[in-house]
PDB file of N, CA and C in Angstrom:
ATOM      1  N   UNK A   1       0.857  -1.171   0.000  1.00  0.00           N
ATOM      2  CA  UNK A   1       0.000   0.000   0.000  1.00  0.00           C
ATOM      3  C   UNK A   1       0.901   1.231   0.000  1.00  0.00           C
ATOM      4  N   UNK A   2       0.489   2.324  -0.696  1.00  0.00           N
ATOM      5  CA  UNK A   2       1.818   3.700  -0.882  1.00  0.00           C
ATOM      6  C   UNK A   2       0.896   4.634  -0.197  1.00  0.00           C
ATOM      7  N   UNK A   3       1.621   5.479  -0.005  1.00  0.00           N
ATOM      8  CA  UNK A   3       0.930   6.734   1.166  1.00  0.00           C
ATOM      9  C   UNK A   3      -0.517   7.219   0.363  1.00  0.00           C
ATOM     10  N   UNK A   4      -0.721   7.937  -0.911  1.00  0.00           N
ATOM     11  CA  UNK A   4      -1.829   7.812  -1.131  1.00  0.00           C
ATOM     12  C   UNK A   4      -3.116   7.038  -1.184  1.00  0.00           C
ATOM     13  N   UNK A   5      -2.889   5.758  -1.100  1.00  0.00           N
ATOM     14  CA  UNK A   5      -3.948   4.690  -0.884  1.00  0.00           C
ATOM     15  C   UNK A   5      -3.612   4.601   0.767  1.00  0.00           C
ATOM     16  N   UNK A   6      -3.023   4.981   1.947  1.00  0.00           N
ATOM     17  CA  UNK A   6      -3.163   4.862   2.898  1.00  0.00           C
ATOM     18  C   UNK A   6      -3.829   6.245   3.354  1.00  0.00           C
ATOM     19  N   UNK A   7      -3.591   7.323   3.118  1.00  0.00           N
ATOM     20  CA  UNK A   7      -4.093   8.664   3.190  1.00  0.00           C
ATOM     21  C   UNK A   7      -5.567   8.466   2.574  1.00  0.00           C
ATOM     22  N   UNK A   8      -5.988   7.968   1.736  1.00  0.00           N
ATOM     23  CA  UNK A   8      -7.245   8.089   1.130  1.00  0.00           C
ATOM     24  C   UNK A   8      -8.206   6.657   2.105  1.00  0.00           C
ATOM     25  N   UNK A   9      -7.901   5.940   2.455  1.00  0.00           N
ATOM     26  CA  UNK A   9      -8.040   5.005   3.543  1.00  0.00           C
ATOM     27  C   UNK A   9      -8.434   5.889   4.973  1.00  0.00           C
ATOM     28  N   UNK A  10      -7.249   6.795   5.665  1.00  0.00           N
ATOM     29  CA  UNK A  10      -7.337   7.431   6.525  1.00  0.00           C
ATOM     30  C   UNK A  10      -8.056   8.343   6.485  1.00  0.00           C
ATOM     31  N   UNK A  11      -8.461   9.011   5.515  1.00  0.00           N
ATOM     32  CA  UNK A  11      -9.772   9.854   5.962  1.00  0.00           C
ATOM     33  C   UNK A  11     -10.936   9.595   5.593  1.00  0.00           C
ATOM     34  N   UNK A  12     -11.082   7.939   5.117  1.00  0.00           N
ATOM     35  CA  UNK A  12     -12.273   7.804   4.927  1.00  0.00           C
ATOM     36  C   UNK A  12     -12.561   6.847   6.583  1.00  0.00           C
ATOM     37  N   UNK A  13     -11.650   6.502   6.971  1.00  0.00           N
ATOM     38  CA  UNK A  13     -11.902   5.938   8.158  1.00  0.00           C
ATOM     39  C   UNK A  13     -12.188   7.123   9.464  1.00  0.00           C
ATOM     40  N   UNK A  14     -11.723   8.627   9.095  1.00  0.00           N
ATOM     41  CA  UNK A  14     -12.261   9.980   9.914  1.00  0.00           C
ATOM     42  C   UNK A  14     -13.476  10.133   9.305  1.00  0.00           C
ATOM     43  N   UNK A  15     -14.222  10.047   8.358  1.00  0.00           N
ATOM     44  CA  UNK A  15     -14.982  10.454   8.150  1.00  0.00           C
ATOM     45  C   UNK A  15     -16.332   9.183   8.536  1.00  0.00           C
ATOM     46  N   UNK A  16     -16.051   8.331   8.573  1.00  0.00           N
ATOM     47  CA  UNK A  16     -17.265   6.671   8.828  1.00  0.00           C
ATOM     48  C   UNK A  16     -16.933   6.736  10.753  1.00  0.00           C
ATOM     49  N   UNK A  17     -15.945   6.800  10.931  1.00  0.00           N
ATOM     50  CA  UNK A  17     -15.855   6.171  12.296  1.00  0.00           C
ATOM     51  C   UNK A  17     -16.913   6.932  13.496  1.00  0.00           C
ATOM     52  N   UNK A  18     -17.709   5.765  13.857  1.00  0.00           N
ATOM     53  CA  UNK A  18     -18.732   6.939  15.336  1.00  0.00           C
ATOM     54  C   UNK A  18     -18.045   6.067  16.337  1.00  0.00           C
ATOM     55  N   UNK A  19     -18.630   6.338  17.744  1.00  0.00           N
ATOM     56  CA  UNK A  19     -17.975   5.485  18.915  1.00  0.00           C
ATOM     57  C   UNK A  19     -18.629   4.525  19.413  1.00  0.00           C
ATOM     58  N   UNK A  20     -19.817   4.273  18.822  1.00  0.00           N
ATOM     59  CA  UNK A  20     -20.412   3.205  18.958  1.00  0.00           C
ATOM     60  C   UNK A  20     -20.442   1.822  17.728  1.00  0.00           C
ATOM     61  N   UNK A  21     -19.582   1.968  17.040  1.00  0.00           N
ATOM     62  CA  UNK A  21     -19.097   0.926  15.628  1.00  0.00           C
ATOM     63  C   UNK A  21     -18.171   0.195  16.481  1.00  0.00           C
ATOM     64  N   UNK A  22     -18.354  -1.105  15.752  1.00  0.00           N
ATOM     65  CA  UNK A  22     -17.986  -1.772  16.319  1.00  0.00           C
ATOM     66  C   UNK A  22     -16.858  -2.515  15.560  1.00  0.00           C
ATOM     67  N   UNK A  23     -15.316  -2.890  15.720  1.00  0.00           N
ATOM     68  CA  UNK A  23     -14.662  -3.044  14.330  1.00  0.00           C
ATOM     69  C   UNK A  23     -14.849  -3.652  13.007  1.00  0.00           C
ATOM     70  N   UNK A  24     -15.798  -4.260  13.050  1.00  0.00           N
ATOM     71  CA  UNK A  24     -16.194  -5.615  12.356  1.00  0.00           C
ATOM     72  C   UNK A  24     -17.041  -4.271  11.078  1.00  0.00           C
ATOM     73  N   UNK A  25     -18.291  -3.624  11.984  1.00  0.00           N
ATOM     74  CA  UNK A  25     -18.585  -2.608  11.077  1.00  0.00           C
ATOM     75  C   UNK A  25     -17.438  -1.640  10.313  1.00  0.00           C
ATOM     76  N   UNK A  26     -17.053  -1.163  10.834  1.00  0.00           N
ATOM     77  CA  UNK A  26     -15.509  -0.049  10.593  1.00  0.00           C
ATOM     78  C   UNK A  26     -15.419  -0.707   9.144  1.00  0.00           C
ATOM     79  N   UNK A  27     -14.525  -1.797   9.649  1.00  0.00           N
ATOM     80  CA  UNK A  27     -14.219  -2.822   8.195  1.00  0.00           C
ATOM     81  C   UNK A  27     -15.371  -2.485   6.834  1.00  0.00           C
ATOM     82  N   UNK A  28     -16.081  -3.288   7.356  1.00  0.00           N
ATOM     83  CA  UNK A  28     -17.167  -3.341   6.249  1.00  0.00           C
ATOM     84  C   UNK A  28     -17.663  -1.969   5.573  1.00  0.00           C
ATOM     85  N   UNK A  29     -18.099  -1.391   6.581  1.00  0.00           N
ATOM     86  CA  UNK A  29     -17.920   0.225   6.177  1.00  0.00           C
ATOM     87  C   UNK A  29     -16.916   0.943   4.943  1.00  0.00           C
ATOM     88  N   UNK A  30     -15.580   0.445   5.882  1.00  0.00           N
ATOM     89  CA  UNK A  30     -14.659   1.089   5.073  1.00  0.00           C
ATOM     90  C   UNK A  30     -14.476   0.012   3.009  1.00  0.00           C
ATOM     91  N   UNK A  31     -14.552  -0.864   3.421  1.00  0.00           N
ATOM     92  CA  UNK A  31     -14.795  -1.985   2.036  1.00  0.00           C
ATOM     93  C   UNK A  31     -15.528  -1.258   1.414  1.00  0.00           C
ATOM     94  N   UNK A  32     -16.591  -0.890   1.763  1.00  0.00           N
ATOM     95  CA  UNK A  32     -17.396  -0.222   0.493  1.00  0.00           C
ATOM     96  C   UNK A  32     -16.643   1.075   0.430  1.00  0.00           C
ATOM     97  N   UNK A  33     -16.179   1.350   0.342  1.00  0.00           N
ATOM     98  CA  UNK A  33     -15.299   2.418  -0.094  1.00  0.00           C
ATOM     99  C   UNK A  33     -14.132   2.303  -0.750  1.00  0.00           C
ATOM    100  N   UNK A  34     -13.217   1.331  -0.084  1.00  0.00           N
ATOM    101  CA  UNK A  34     -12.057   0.617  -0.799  1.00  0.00           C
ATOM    102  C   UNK A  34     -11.909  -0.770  -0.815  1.00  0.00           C
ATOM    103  N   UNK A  35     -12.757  -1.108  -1.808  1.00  0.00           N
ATOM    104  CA  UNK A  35     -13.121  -2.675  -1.980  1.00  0.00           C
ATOM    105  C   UNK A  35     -11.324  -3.808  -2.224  1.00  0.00           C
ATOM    106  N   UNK A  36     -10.834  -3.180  -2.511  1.00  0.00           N
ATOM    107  CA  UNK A  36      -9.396  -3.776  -2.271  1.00  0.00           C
ATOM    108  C   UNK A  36      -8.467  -3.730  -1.287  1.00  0.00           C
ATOM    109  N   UNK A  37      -8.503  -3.308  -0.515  1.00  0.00           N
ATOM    110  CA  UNK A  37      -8.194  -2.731   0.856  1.00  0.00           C
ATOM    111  C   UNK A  37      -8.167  -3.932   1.820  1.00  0.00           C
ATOM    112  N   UNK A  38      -7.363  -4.455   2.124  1.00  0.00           N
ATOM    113  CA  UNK A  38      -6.939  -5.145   3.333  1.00  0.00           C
ATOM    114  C   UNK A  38      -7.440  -5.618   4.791  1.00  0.00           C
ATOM    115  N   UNK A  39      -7.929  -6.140   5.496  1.00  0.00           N
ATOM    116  CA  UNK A  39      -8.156  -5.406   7.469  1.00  0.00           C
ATOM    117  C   UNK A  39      -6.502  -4.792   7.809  1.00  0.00           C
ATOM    118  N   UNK A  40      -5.533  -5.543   7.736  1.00  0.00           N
ATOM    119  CA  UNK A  40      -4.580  -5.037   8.017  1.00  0.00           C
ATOM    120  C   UNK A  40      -3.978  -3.925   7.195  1.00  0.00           C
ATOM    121  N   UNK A  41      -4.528  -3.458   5.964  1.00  0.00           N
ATOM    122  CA  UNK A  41      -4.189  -2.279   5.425  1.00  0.00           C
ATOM    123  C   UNK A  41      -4.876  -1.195   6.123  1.00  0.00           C
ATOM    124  N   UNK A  42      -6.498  -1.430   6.308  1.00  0.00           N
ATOM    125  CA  UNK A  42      -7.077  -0.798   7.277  1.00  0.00           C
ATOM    126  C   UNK A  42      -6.488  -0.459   8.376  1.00  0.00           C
ATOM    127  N   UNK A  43      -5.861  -1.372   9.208  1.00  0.00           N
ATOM    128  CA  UNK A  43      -5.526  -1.188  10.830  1.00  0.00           C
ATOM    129  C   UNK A  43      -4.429  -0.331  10.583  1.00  0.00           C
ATOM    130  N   UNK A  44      -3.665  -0.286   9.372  1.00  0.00           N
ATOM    131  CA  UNK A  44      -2.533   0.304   9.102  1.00  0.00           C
ATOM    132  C   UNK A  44      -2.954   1.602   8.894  1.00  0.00           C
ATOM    133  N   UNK A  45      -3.931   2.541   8.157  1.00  0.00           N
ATOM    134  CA  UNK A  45      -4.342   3.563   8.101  1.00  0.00           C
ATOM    135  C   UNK A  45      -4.919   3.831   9.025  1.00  0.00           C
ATOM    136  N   UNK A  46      -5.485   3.181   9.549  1.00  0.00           N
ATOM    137  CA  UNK A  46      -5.720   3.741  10.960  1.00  0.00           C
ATOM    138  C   UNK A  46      -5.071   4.072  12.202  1.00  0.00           C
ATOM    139  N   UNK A  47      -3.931   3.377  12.441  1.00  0.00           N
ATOM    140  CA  UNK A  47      -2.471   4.034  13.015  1.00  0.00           C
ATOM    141  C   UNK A  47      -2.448   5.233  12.710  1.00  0.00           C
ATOM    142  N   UNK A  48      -1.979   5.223  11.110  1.00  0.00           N
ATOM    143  CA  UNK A  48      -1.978   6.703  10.096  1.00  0.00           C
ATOM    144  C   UNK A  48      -2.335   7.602  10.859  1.00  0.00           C
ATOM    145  N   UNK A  49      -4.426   7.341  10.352  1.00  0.00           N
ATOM    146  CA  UNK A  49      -4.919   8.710  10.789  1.00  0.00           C
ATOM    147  C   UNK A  49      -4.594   8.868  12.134  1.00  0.00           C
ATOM    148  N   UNK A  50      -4.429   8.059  13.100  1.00  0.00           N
ATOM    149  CA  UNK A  50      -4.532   8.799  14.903  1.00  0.00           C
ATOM    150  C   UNK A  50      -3.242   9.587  14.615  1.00  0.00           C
ATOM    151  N   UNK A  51      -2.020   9.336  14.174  1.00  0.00           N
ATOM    152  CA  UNK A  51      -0.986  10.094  14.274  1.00  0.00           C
ATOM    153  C   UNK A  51      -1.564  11.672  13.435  1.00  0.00           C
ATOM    154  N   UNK A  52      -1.844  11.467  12.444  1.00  0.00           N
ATOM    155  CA  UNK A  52      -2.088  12.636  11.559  1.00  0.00           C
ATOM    156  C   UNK A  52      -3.190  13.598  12.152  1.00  0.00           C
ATOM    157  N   UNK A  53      -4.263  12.653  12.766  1.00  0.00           N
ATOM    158  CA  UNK A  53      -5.539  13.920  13.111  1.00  0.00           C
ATOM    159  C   UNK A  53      -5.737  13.597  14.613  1.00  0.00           C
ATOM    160  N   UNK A  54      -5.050  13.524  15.386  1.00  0.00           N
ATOM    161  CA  UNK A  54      -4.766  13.574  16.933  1.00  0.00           C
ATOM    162  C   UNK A  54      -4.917  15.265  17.372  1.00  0.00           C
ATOM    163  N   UNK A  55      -4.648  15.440  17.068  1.00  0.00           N
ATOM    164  CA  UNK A  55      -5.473  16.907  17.667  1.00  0.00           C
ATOM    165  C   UNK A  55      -6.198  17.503  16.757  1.00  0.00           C
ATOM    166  N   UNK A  56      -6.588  17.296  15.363  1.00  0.00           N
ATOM    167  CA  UNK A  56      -7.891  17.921  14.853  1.00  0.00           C
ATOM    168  C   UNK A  56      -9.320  17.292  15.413  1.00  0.00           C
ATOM    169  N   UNK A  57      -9.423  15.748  16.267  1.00  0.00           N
ATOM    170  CA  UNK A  57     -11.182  15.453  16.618  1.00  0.00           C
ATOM    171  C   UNK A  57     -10.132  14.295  17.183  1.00  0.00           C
ATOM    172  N   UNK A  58     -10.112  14.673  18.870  1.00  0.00           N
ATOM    173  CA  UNK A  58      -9.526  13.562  20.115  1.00  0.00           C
ATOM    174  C   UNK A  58     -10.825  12.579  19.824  1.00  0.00           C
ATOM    175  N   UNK A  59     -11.630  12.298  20.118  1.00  0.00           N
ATOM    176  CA  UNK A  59     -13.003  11.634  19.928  1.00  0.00           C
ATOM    177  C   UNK A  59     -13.248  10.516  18.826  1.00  0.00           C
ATOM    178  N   UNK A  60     -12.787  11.005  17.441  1.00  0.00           N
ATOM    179  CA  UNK A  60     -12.602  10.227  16.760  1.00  0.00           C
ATOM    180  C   UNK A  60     -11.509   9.531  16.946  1.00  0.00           C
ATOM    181  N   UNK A  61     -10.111   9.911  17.120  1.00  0.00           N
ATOM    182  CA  UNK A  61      -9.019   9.286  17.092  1.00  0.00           C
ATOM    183  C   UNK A  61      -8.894   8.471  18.361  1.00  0.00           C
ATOM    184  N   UNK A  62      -9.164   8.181  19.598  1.00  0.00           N
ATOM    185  CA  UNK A  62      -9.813   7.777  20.497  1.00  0.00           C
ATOM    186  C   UNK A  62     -10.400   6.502  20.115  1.00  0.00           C
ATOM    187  N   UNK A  63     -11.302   6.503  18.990  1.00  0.00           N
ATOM    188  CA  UNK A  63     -12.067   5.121  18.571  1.00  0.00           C
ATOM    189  C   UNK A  63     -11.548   4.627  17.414  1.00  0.00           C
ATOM    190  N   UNK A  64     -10.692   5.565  16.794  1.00  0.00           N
ATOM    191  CA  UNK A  64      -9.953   4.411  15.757  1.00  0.00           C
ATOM    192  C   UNK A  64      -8.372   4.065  16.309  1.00  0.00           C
ATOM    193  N   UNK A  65      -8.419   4.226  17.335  1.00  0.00           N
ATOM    194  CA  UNK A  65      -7.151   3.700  18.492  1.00  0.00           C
ATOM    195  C   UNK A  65      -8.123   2.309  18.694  1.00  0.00           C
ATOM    196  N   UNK A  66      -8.895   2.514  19.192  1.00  0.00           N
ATOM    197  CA  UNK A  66      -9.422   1.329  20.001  1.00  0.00           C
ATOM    198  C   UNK A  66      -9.640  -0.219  18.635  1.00  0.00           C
ATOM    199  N   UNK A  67     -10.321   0.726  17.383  1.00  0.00           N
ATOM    200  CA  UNK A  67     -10.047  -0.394  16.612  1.00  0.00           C
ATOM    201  C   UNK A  67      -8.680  -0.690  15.773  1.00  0.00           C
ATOM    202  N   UNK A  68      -7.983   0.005  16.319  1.00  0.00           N
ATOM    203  CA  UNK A  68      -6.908  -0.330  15.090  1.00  0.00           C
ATOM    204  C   UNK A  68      -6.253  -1.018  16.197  1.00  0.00           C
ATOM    205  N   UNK A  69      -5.865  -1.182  17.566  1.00  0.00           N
ATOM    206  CA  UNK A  69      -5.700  -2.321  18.738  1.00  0.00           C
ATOM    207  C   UNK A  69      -6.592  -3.537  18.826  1.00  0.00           C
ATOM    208  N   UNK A  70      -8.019  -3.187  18.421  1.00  0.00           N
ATOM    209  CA  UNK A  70      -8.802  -4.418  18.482  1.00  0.00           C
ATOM    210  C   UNK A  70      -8.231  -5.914  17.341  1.00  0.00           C
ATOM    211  N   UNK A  71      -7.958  -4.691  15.988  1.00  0.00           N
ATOM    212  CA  UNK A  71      -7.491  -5.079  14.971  1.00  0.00           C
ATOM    213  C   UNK A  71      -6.304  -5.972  15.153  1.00  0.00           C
ATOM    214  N   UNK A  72      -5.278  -5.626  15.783  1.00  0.00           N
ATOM    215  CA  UNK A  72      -3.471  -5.822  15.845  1.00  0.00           C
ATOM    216  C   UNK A  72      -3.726  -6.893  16.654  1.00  0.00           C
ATOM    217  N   UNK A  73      -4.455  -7.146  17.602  1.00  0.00           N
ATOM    218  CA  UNK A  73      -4.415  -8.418  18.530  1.00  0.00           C
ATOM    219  C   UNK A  73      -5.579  -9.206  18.556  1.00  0.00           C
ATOM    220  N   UNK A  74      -6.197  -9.035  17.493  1.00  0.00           N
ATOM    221  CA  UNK A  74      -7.342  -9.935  16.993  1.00  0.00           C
ATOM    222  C   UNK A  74      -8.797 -10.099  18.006  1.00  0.00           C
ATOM    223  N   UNK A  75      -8.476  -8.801  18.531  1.00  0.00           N
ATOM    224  CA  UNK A  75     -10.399  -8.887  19.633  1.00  0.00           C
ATOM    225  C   UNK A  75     -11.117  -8.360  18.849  1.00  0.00           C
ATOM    226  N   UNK A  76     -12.174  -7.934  19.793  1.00  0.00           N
ATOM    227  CA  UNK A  76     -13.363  -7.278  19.324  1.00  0.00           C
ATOM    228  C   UNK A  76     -13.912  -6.186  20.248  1.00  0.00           C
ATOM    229  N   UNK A  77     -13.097  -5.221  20.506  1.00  0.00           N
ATOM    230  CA  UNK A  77     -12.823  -3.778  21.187  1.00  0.00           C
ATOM    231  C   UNK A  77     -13.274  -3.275  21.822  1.00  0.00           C
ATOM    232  N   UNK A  78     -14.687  -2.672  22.043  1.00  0.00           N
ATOM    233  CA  UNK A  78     -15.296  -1.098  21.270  1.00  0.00           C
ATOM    234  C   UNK A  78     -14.336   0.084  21.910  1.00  0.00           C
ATOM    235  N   UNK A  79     -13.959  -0.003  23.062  1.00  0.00           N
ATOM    236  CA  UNK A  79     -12.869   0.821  23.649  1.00  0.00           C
ATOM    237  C   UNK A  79     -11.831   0.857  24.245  1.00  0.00           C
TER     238      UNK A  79
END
C-alpha cells in the first residue's frame, strides 16, 4: 500500500468512524469504499490517521485507536 492509498483510507476511516461501531462494522464500512483494501491495510491507516488527526477530533481518534488495537491483537474492542 503507498501513502496515497493509505491517506485516502485514513480519511475515509475519519470520516465513517462513530464510537459506537464496532470493528467488524468499521471494516465493512470502510470496504465499500475501498473494496481492495486489506483489514490489516485498514488497521494500518488507521495508526496513520490517529498520528495525523490527533489533535484535529480527540473523539474520533480515540475510537480508531481502540479499533486499530482491536485489529493488531485480533479482539473485538469497542474501547
Amino acid at each position: 500500500m503507498n501513502t496515497s492509498e493509505m491517506q485516502a483510507i485514513a480519511d475515509t476511516l475519519m470520516r465513517l468512524v462513530t464510537s459506537d461501531m464496532k470493528p467488524k462494522q468499521l471494516v465493512k464500512a470502510v470496504k465499500k469504499h475501498h473494496p481492495n483494501a486489506s483489514k490489516k491495510n485498514i488497521a494500518r491507516a488507521a495508526f496513520y490517521s490517529i498520528i495525523y488527526h490527533a489533535d484535529e477530533d480527540p473523539g474520533k481518534t480515540k475510537n480508531l485507536q481502540a479499533f486499530a488495537i482491536a485489529e493488531r491483537t485480533g479482539g473485538d474492542q469497542t474501547h
